[in-house]
C-alpha atoms as a PDB file:
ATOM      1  CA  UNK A   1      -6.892  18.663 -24.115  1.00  0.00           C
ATOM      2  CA  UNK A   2      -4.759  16.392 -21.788  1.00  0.00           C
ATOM      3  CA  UNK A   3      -6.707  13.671 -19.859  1.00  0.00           C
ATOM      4  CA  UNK A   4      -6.270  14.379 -15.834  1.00  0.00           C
ATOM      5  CA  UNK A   5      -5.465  10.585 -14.781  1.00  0.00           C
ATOM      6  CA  UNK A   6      -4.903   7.363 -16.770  1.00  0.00           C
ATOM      7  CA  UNK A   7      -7.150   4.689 -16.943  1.00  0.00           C
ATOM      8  CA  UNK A   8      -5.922   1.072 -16.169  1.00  0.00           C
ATOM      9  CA  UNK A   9      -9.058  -0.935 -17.021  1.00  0.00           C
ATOM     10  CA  UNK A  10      -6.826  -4.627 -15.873  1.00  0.00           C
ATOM     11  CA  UNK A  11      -6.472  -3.382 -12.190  1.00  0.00           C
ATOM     12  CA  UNK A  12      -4.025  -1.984 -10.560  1.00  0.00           C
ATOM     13  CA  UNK A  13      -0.118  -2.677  -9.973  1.00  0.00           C
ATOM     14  CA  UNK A  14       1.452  -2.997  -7.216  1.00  0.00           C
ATOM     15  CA  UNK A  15       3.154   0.489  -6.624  1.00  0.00           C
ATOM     16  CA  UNK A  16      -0.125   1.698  -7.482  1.00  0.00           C
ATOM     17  CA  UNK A  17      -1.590  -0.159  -4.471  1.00  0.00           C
ATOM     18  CA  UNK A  18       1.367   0.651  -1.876  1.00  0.00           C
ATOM     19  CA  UNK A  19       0.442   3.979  -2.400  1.00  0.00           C
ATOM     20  CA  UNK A  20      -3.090   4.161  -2.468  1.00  0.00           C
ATOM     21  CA  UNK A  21      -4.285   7.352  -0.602  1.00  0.00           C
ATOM     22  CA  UNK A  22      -8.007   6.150  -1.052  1.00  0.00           C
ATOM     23  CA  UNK A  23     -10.523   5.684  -3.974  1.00  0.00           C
ATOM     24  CA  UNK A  24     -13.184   7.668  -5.725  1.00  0.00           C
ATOM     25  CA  UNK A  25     -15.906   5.087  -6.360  1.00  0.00           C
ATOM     26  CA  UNK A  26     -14.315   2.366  -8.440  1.00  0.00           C
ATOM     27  CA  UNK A  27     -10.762   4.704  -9.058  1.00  0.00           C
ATOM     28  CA  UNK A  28      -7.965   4.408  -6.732  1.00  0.00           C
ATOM     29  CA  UNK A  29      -6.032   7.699  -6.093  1.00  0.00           C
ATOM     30  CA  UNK A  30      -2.457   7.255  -6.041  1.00  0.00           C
ATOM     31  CA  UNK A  31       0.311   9.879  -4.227  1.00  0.00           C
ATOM     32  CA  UNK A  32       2.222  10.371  -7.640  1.00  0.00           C
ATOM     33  CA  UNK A  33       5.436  11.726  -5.638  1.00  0.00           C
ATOM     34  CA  UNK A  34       5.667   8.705  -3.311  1.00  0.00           C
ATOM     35  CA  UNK A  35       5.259   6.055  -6.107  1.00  0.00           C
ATOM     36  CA  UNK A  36       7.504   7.619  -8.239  1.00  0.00           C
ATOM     37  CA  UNK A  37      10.629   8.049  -5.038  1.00  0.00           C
ATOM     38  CA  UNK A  38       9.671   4.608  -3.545  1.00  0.00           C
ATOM     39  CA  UNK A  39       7.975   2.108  -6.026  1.00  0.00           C
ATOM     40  CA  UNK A  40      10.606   0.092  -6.797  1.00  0.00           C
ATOM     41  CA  UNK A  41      11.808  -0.996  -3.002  1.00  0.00           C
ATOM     42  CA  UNK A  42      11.167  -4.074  -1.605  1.00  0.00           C
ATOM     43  CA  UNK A  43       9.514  -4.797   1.581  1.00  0.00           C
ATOM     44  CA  UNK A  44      12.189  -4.569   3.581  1.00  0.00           C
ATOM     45  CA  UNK A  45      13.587  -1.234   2.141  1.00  0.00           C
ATOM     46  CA  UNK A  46       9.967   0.309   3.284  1.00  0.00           C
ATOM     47  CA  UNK A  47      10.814  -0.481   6.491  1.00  0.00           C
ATOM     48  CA  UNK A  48      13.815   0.693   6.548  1.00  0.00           C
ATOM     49  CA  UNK A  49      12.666   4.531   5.627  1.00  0.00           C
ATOM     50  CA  UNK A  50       9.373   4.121   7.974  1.00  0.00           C
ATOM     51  CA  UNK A  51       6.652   3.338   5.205  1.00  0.00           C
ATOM     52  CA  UNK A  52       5.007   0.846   7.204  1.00  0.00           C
ATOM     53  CA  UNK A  53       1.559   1.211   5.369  1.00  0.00           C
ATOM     54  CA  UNK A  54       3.443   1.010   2.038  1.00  0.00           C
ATOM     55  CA  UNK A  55       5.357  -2.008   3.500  1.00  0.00           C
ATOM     56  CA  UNK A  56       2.348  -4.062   4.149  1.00  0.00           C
ATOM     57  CA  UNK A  57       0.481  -3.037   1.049  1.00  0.00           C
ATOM     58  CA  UNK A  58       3.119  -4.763  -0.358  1.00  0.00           C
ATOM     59  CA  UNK A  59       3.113  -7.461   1.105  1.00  0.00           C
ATOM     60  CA  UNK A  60      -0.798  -8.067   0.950  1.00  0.00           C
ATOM     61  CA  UNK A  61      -0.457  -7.470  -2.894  1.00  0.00           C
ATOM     62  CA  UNK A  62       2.293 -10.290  -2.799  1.00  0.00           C
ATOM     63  CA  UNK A  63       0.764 -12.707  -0.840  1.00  0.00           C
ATOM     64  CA  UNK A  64       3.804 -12.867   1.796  1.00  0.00           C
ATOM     65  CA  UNK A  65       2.949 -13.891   5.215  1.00  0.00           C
ATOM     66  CA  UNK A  66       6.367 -13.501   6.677  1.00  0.00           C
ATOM     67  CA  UNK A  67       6.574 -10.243   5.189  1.00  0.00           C
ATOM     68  CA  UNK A  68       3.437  -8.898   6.990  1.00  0.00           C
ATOM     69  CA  UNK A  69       4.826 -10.525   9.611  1.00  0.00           C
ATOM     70  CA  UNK A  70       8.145  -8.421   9.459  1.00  0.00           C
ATOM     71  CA  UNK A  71       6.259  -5.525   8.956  1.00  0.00           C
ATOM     72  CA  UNK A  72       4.282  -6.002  12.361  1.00  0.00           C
ATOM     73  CA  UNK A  73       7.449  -6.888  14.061  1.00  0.00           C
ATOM     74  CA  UNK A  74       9.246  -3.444  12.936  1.00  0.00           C
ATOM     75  CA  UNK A  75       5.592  -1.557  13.642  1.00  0.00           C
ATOM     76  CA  UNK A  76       6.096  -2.768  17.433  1.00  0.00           C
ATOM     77  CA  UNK A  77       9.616  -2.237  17.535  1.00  0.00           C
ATOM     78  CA  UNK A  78       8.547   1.459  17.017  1.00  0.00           C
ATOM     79  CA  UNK A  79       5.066   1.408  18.609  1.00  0.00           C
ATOM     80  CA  UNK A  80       4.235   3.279  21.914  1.00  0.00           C
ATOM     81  CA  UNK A  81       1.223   0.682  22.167  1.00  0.00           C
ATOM     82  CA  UNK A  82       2.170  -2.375  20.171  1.00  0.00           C
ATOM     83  CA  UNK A  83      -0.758  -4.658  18.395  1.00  0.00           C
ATOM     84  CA  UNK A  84      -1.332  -7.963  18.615  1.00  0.00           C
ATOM     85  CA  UNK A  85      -1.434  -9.200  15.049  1.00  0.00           C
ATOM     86  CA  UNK A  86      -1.619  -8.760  11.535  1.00  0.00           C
ATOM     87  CA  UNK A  87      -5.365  -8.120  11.351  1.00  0.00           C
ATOM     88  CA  UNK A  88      -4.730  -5.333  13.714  1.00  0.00           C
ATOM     89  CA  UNK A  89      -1.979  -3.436  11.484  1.00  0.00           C
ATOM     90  CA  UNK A  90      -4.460  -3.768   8.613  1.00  0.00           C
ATOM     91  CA  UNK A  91      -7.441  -2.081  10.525  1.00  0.00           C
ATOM     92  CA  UNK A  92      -4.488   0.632  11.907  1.00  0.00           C
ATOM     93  CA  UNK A  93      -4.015   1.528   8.676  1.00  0.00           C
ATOM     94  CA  UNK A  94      -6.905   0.478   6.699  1.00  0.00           C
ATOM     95  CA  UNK A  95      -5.502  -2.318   4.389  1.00  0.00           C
ATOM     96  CA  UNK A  96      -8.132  -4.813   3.781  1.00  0.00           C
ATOM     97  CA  UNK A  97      -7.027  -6.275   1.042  1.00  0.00           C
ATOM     98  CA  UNK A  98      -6.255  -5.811  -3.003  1.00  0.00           C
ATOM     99  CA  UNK A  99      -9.558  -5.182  -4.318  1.00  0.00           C
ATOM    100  CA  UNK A 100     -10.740  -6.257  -7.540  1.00  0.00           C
ATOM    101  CA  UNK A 101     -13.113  -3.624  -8.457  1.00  0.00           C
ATOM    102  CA  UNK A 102     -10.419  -0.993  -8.975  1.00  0.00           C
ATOM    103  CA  UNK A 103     -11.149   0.057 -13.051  1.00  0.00           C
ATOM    104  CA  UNK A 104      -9.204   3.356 -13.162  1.00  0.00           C
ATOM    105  CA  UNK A 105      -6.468   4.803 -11.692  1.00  0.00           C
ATOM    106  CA  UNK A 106      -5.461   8.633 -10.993  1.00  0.00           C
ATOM    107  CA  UNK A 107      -2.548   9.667  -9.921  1.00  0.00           C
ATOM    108  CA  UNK A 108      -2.446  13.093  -7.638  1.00  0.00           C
END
């Protein structure tokens, strides 16, 4: 009997988090098809192809403030109604930070 998702009891890696589609009580639920195409590009590679939530996931998970920056720079660029700041972009698309309470991960 094959197990439906794996189980990464240390957290969660990046790519996992940059595609996060939500969570099912401590399990995040990853988009298997967009991790797989896109896990491996860097910030500004996101960007490039539009994956703005991706982009900044990534750049929460590193820690980058010029990155988030970047990505809130190219948002606007794009943006019929541009935002203010970084804390805006996050509640736009819901990125509050990595949390540490992730236990399991599923991949859909």
């Amino acid at each position: 009997m094959k197990i439906p998702f794996r189980r990464r009891p240390r957290g969660f890696s990046r790519a996992d988090f940059m595609f996060t589609i939500g969570y099912r009580g401590s399990v995040a639920m990853v988009d298997r098809t967009a991790r797989r195409r896109c896990a491996r590009l860097s910030c500004r590679q996101l960007l490039e192809r539009g994956l703005y939530k991706a982009a900044l996931c990534a750049a929460e998970y590193d820690g980058d403030d010029q990155a988030q920056q970047a990505v809130l720079a190219s948002y606007n660029a794009e943006a019929v109604v541009p935002l203010a700041g970084v804390d805006e972009l996050r509640v736009r698309f819901g990125v509050f930070g990595v949390p540490d309470t992730v236990t399991g991960v599923e991949r859909v």
